[in-house]
C-alpha atoms as a PDB file:
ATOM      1  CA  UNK A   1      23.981 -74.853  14.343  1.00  0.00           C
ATOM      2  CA  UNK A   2      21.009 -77.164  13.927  1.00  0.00           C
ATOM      3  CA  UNK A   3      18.929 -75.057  15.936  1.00  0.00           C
ATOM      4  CA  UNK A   4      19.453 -71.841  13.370  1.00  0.00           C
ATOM      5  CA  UNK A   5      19.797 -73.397  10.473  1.00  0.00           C
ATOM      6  CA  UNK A   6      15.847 -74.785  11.309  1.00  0.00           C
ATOM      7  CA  UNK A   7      15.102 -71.081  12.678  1.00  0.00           C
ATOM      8  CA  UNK A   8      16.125 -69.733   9.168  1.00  0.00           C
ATOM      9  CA  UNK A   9      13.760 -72.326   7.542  1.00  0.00           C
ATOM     10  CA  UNK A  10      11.064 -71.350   9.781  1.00  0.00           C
ATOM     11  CA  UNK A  11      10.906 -68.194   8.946  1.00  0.00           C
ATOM     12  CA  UNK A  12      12.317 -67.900   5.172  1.00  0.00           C
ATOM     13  CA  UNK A  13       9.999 -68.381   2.726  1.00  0.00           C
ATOM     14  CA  UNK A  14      12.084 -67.788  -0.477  1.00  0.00           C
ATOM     15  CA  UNK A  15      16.371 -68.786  -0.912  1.00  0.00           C
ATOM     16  CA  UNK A  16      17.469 -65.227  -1.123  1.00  0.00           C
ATOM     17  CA  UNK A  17      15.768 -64.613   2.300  1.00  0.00           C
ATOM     18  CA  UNK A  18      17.731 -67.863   3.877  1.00  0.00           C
ATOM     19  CA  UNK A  19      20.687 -66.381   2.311  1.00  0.00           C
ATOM     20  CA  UNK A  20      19.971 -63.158   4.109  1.00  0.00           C
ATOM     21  CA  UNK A  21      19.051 -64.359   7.273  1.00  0.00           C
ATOM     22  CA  UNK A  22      22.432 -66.827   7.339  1.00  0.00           C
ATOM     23  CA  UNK A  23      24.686 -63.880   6.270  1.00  0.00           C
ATOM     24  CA  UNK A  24      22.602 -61.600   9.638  1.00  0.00           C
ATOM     25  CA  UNK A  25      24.286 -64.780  11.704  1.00  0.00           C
ATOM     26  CA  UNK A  26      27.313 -64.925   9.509  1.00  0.00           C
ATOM     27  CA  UNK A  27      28.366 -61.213  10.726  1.00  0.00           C
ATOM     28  CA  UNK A  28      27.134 -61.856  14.457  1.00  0.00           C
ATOM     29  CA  UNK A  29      29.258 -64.761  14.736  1.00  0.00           C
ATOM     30  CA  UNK A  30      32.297 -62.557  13.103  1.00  0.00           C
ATOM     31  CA  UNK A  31      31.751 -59.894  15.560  1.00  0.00           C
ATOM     32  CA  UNK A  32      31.336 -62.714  18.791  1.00  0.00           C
ATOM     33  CA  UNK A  33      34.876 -64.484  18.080  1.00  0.00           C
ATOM     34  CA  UNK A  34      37.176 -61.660  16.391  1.00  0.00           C
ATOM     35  CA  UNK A  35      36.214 -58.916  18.489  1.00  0.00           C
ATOM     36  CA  UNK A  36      35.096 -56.093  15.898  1.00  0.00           C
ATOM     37  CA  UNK A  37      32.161 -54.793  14.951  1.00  0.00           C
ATOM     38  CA  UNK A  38      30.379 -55.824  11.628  1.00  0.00           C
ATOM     39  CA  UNK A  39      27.636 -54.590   9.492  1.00  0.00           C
ATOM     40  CA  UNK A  40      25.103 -55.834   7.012  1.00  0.00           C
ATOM     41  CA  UNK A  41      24.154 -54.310   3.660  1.00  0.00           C
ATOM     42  CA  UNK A  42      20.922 -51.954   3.674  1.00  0.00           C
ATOM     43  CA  UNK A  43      17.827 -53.854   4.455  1.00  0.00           C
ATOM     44  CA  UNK A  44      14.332 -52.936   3.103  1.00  0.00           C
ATOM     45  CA  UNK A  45      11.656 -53.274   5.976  1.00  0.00           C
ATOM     46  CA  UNK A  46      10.723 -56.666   5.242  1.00  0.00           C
ATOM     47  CA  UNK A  47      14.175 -57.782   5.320  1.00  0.00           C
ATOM     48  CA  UNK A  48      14.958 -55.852   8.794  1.00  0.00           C
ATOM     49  CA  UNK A  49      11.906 -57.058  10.090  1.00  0.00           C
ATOM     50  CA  UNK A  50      12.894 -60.940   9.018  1.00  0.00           C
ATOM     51  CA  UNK A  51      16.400 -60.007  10.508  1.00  0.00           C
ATOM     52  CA  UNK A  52      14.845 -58.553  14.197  1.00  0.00           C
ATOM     53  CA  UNK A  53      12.670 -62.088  14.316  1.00  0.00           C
ATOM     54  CA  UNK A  54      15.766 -63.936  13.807  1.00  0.00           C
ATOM     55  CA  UNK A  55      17.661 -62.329  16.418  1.00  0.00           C
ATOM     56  CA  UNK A  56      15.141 -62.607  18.657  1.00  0.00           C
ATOM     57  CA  UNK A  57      14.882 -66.495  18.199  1.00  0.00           C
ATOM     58  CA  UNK A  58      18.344 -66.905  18.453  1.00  0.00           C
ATOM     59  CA  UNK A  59      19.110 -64.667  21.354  1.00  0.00           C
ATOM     60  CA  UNK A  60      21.192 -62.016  19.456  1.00  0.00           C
ATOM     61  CA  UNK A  61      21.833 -58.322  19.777  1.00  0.00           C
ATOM     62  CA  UNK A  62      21.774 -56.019  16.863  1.00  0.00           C
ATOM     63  CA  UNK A  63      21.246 -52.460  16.121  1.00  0.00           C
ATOM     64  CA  UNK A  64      19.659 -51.300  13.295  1.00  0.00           C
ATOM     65  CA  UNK A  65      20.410 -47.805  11.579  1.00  0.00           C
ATOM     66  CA  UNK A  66      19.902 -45.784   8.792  1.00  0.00           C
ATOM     67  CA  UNK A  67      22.325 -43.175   8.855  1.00  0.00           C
ATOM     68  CA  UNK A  68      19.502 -40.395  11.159  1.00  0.00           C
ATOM     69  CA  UNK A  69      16.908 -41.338  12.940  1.00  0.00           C
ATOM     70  CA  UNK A  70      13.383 -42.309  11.843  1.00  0.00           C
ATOM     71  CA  UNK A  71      15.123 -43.834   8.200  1.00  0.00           C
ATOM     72  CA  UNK A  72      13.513 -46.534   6.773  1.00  0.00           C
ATOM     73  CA  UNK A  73      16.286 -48.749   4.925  1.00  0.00           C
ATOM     74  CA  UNK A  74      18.873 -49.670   7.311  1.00  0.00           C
ATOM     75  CA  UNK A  75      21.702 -51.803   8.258  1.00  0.00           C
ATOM     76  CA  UNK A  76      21.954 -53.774  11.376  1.00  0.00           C
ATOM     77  CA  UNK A  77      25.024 -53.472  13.418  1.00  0.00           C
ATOM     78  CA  UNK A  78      27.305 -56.056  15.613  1.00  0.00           C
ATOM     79  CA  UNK A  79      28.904 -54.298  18.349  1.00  0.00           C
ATOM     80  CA  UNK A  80      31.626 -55.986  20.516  1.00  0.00           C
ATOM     81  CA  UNK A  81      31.232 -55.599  24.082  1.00  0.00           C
ATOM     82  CA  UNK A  82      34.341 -52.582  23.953  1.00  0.00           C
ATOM     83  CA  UNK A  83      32.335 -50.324  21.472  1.00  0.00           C
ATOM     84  CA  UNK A  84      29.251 -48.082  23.171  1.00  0.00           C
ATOM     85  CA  UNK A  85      27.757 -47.206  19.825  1.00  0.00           C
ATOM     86  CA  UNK A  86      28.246 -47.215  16.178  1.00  0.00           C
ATOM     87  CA  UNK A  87      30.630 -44.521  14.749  1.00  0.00           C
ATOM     88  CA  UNK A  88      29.233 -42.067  13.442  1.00  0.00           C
ATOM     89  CA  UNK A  89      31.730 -40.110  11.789  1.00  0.00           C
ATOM     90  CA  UNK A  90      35.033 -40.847  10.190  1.00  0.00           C
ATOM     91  CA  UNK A  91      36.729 -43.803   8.192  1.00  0.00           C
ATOM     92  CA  UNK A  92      34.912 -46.101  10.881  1.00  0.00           C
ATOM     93  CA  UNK A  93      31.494 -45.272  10.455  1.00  0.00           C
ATOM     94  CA  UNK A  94      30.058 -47.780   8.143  1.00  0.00           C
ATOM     95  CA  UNK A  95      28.102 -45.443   6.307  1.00  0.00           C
ATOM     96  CA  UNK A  96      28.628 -41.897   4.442  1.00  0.00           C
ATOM     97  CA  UNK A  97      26.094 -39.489   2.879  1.00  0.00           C
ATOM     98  CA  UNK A  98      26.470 -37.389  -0.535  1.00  0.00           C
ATOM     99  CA  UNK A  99      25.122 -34.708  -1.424  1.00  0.00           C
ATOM    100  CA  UNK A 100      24.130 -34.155  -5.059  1.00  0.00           C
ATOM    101  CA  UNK A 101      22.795 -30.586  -6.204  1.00  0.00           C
ATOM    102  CA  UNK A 102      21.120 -29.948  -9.051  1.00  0.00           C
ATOM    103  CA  UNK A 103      20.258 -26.649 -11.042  1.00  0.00           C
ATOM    104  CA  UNK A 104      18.042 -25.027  -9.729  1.00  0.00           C
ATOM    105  CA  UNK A 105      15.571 -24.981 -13.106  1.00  0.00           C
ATOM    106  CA  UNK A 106      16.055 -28.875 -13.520  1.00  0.00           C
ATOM    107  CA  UNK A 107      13.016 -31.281 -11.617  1.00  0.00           C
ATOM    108  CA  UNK A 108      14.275 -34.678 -10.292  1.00  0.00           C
ATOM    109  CA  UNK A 109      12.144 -37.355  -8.158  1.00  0.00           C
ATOM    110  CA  UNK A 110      13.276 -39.851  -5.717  1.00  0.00           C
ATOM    111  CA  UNK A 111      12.986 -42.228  -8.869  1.00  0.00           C
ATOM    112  CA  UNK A 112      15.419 -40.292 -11.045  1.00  0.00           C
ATOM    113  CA  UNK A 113      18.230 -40.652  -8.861  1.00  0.00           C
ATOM    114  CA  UNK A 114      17.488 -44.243  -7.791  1.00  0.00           C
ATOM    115  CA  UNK A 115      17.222 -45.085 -11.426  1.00  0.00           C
ATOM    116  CA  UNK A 116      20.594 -42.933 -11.931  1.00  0.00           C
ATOM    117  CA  UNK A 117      21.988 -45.286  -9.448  1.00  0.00           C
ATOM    118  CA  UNK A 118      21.424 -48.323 -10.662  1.00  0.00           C
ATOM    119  CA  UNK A 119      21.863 -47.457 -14.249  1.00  0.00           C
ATOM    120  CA  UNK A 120      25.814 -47.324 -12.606  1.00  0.00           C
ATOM    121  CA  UNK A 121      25.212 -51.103 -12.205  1.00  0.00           C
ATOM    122  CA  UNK A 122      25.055 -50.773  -8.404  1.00  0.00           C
ATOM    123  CA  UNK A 123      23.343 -53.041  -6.025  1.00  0.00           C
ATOM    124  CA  UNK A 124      20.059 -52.024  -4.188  1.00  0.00           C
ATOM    125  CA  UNK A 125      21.686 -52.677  -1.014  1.00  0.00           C
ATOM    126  CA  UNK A 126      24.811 -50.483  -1.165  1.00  0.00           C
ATOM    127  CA  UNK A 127      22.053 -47.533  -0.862  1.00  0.00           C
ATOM    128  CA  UNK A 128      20.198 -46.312   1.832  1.00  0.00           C
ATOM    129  CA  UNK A 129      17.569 -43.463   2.314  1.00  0.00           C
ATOM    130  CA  UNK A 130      17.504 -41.046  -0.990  1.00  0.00           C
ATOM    131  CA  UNK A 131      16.276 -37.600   0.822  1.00  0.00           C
ATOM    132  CA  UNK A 132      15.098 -35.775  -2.450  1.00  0.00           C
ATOM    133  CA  UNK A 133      14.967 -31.734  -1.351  1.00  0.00           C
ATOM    134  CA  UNK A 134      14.817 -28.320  -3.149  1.00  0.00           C
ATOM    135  CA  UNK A 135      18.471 -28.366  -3.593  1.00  0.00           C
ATOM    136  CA  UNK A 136      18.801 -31.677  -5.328  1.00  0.00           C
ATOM    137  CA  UNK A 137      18.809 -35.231  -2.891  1.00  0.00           C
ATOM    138  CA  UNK A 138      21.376 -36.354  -0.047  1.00  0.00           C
ATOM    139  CA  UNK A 139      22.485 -39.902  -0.681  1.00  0.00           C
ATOM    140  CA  UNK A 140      22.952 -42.697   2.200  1.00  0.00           C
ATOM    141  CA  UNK A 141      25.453 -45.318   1.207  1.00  0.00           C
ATOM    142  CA  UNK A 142      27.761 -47.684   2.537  1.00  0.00           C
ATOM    143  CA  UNK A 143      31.313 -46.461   3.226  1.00  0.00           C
ATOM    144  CA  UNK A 144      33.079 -48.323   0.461  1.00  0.00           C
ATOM    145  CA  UNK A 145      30.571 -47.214  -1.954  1.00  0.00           C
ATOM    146  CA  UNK A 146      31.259 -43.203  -1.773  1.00  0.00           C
ATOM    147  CA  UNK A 147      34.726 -42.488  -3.192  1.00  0.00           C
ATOM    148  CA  UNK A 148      33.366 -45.043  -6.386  1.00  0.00           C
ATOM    149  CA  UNK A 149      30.371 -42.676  -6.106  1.00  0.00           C
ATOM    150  CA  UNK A 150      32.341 -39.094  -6.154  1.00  0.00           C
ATOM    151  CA  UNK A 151      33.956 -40.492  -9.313  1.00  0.00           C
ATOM    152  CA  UNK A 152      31.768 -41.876 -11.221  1.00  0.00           C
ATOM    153  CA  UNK A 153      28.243 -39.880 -10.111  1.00  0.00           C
ATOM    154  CA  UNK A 154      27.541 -36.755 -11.868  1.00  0.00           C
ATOM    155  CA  UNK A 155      23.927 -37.318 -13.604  1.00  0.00           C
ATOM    156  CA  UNK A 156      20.690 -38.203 -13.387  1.00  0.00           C
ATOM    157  CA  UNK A 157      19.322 -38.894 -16.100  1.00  0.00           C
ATOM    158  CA  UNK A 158      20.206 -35.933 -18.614  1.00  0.00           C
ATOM    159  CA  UNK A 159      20.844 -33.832 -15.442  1.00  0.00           C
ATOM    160  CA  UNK A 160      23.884 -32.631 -14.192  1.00  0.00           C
ATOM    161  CA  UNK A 161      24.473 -33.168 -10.577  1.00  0.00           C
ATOM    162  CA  UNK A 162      27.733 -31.519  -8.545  1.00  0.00           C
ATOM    163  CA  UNK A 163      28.076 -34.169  -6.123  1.00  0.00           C
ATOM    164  CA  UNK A 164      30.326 -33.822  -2.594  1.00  0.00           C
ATOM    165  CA  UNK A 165      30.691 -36.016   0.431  1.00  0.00           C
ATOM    166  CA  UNK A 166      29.368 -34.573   3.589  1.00  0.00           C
ATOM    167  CA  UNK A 167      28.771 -35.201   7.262  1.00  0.00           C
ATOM    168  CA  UNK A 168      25.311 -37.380   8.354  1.00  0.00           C
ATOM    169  CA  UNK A 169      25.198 -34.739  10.939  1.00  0.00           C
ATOM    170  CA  UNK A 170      24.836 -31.973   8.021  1.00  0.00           C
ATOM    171  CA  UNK A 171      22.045 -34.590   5.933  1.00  0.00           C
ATOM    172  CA  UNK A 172      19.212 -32.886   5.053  1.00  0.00           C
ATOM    173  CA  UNK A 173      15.966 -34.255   6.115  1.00  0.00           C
ATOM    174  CA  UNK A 174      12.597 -32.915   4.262  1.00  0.00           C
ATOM    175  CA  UNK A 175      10.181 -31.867   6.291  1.00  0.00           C
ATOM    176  CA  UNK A 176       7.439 -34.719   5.025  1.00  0.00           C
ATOM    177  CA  UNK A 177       3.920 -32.738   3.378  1.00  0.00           C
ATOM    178  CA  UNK A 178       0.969 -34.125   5.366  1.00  0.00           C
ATOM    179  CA  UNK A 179      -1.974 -34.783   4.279  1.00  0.00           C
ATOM    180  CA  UNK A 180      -5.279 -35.448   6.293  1.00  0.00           C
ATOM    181  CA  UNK A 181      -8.114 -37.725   5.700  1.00  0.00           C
ATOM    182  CA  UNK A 182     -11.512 -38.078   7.863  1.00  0.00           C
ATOM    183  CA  UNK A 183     -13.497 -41.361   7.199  1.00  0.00           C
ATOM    184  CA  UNK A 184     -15.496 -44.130   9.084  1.00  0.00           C
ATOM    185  CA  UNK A 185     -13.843 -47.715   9.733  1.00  0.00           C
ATOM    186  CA  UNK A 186     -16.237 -50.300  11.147  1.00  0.00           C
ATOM    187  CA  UNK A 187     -13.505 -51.295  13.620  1.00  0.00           C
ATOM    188  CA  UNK A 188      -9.706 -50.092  14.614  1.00  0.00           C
ATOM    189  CA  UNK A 189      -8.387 -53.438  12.593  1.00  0.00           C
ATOM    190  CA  UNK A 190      -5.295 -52.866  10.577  1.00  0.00           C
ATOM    191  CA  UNK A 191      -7.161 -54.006   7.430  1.00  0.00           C
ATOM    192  CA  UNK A 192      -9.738 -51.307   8.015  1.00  0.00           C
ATOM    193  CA  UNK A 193      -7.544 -48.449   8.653  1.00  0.00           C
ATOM    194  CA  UNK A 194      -5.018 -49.526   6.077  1.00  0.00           C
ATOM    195  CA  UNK A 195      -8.296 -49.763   3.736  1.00  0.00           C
ATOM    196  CA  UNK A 196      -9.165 -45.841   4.764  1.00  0.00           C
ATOM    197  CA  UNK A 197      -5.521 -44.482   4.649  1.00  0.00           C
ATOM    198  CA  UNK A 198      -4.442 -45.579   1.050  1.00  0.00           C
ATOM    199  CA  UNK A 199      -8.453 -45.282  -0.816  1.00  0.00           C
ATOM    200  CA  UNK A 200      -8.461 -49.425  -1.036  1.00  0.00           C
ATOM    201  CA  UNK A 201     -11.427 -51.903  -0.955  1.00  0.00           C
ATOM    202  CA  UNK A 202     -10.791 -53.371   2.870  1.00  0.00           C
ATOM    203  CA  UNK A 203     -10.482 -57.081   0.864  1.00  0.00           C
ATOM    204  CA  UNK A 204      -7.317 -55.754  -1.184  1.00  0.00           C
ATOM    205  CA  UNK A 205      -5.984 -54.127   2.006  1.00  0.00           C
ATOM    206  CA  UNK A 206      -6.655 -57.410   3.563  1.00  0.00           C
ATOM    207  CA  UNK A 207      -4.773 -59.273   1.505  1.00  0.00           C
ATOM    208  CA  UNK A 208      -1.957 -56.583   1.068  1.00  0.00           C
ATOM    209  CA  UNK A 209      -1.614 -57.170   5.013  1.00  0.00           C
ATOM    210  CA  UNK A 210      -1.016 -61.298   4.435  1.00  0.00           C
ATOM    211  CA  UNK A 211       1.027 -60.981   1.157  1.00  0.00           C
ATOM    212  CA  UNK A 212       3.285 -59.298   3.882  1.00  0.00           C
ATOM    213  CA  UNK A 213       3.462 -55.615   2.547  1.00  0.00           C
ATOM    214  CA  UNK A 214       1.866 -53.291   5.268  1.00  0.00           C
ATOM    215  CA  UNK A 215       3.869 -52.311   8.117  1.00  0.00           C
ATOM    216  CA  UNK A 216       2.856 -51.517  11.613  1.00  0.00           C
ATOM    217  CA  UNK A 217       5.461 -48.796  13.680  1.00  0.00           C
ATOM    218  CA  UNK A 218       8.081 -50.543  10.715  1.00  0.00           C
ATOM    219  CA  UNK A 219       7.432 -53.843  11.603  1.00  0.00           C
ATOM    220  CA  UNK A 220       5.810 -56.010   9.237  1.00  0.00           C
ATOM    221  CA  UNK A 221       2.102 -57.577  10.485  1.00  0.00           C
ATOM    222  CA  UNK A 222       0.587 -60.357   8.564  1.00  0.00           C
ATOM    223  CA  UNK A 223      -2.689 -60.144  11.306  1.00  0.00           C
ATOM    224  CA  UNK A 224      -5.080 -58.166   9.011  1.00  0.00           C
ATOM    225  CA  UNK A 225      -7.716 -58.093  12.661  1.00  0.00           C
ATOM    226  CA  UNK A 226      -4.479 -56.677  15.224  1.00  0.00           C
ATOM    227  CA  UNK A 227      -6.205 -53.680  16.795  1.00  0.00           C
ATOM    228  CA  UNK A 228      -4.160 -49.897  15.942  1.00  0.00           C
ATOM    229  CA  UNK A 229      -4.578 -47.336  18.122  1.00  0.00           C
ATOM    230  CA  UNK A 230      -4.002 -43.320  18.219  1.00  0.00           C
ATOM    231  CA  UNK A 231      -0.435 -42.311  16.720  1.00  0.00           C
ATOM    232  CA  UNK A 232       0.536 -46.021  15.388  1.00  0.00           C
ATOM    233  CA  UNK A 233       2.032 -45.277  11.818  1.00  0.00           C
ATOM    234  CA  UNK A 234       0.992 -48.318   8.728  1.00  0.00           C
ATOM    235  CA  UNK A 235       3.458 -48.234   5.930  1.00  0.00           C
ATOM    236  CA  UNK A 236       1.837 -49.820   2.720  1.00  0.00           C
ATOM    237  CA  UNK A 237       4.637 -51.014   0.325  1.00  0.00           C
ATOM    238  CA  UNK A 238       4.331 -49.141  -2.998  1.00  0.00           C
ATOM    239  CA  UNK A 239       2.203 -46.609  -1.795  1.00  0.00           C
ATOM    240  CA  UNK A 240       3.600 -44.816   1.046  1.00  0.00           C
ATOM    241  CA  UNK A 241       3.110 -44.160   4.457  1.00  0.00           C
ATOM    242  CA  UNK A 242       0.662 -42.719   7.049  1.00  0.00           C
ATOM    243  CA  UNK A 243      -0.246 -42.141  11.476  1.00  0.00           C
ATOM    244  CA  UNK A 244      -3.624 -43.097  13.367  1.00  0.00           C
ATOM    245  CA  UNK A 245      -4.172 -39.198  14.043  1.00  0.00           C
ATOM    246  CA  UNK A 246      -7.075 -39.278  16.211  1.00  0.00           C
ATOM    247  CA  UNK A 247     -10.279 -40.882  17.304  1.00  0.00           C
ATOM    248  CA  UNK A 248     -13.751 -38.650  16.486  1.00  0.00           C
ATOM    249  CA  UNK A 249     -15.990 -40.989  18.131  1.00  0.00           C
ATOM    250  CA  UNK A 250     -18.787 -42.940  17.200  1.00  0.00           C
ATOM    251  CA  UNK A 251     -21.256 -41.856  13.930  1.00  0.00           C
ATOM    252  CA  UNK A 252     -25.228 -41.915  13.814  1.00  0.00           C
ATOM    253  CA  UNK A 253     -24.408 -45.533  12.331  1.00  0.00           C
ATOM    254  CA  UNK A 254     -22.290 -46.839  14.623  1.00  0.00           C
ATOM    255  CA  UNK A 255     -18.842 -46.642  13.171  1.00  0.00           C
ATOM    256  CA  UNK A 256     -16.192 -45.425  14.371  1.00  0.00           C
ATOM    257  CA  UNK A 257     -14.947 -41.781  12.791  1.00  0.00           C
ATOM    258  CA  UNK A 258     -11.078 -41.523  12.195  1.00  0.00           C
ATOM    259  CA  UNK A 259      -8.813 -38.530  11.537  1.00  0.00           C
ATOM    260  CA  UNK A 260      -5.390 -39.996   9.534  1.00  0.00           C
ATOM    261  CA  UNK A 261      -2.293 -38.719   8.534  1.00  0.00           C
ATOM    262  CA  UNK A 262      -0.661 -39.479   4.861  1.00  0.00           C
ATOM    263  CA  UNK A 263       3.054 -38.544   4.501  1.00  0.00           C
ATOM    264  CA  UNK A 264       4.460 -37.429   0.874  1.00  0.00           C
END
């Protein structure tokens, strides 16, 4: 118990993370002595990545999901040794999806409905993914949250929204817009790419990269010098996300000419 608890000081650097990481070994203890699987609350990407260190260090196994594959809030699953997977359908899946549809003349953004959502006096954790689409946004949420949900949801904001559970098999994932940028990085380092990607000065993308906020393949990298290469993906808190697209070679000046991708 010693050993964790200074694992969890090691690599919290604020109370509510201790608190997170102790309730990650809370649930894998649960799931060790009584048999039955347990879940955590929706974690962001910092708090999934804090969560994967941990279980490394301490020799766990986890799984983290999001409800389909590729989602980027997630909880992380304790199986016991009798259960192959996590259900994914039915009163024991852990999570459920609803779909809200709005009128067809009425605009909403992702923020909308979050804001909707909380305005309900929810918690940030009780909701997943928000997949905003032309016919209004598909909700991830923890079981326990929907019927509360297909009560008591029917706005956002002074829309109307006819909201129904379905399946996660029947979510609907946009198909993300892509945008492409061509530019010249003086070297493949994450600070320089990151810099490229999002328009930044490479000293803010720098420090973006310590304070802890820019992602490499969803895992979070505090090295602004660790070398990306073709098809790694850099998510940049607050700003979105984007892929290492391709290589163009080498320019008159001797820098190195990129092709990247920026989602949404």
């Amino acid at each position: 118990m010693a050993k964790q608890d200074d694992i969890i000081q090691k690599l919290a650097q604020t109370q509510e993370e201790r608190l997170l990481l102790a309730r990650v070994l809370e649930k894998a203890d649960i799931c060790r002595e009584r048999c039955y699987p347990t879940y955590t609350r929706f974690l962001d990407l910092h708090e999934a990545e804090l969560a994967r260190r941990l279980l490394e260090a301490v020799g766990e196994n986890g799984r983290f999901w999001g409800g389909y594959d590729g989602a980027e809030r997630t909880i992380l699953a304790f199986l016991p040794d009798w259960m192959e997977e996590i259900p994914q359908e039915g009163e024991d899946c852990p999570l459920a999806a609803i779909r809200c549809l709005r009128h067809k003349s009425d605009e909403l953004t992702h923020r909308d409905y979050l804001g909707s959502l909380m305005g309900l006096g929810l918690r940030r954790d009780g909701i997943g993914d928000i997949l905003v689409g032309d016919h209004g946004a598909d909700l991830i949420v923890t079981r326990e949250l929907a019927p509360y949900l297909l009560m008591n949801y029917g706005r956002a904001g002074r829309k109307r929204l006819e909201v129904s559970e379905i399946s996660l098999a029947a979510l609907m994932i946009p198909e993300e817009k892509v945008s492409y940028i061509r530019d010249t990085v003086a070297s493949m380092r994450l600070d320089a790419v990151t810099a490229a990607m999002f328009r930044l000065p490479r000293a803010k993308a720098a420090d973006a990269v310590r304070a802890g906020r820019v992602f490499l393949n969803q895992m979070e990298c505090l090295r602004p010098d660790r070398e990306v290469a073709v098809h790694d993906r850099i998510t940049l808190r607050g700003m979105g996300r984007g892929e290492v697209d391709g290589i163009l070679g080498e320019s008159k000046k001797g820098r190195i000419m990129v092709s990247l991708k920026r989602f949404g």
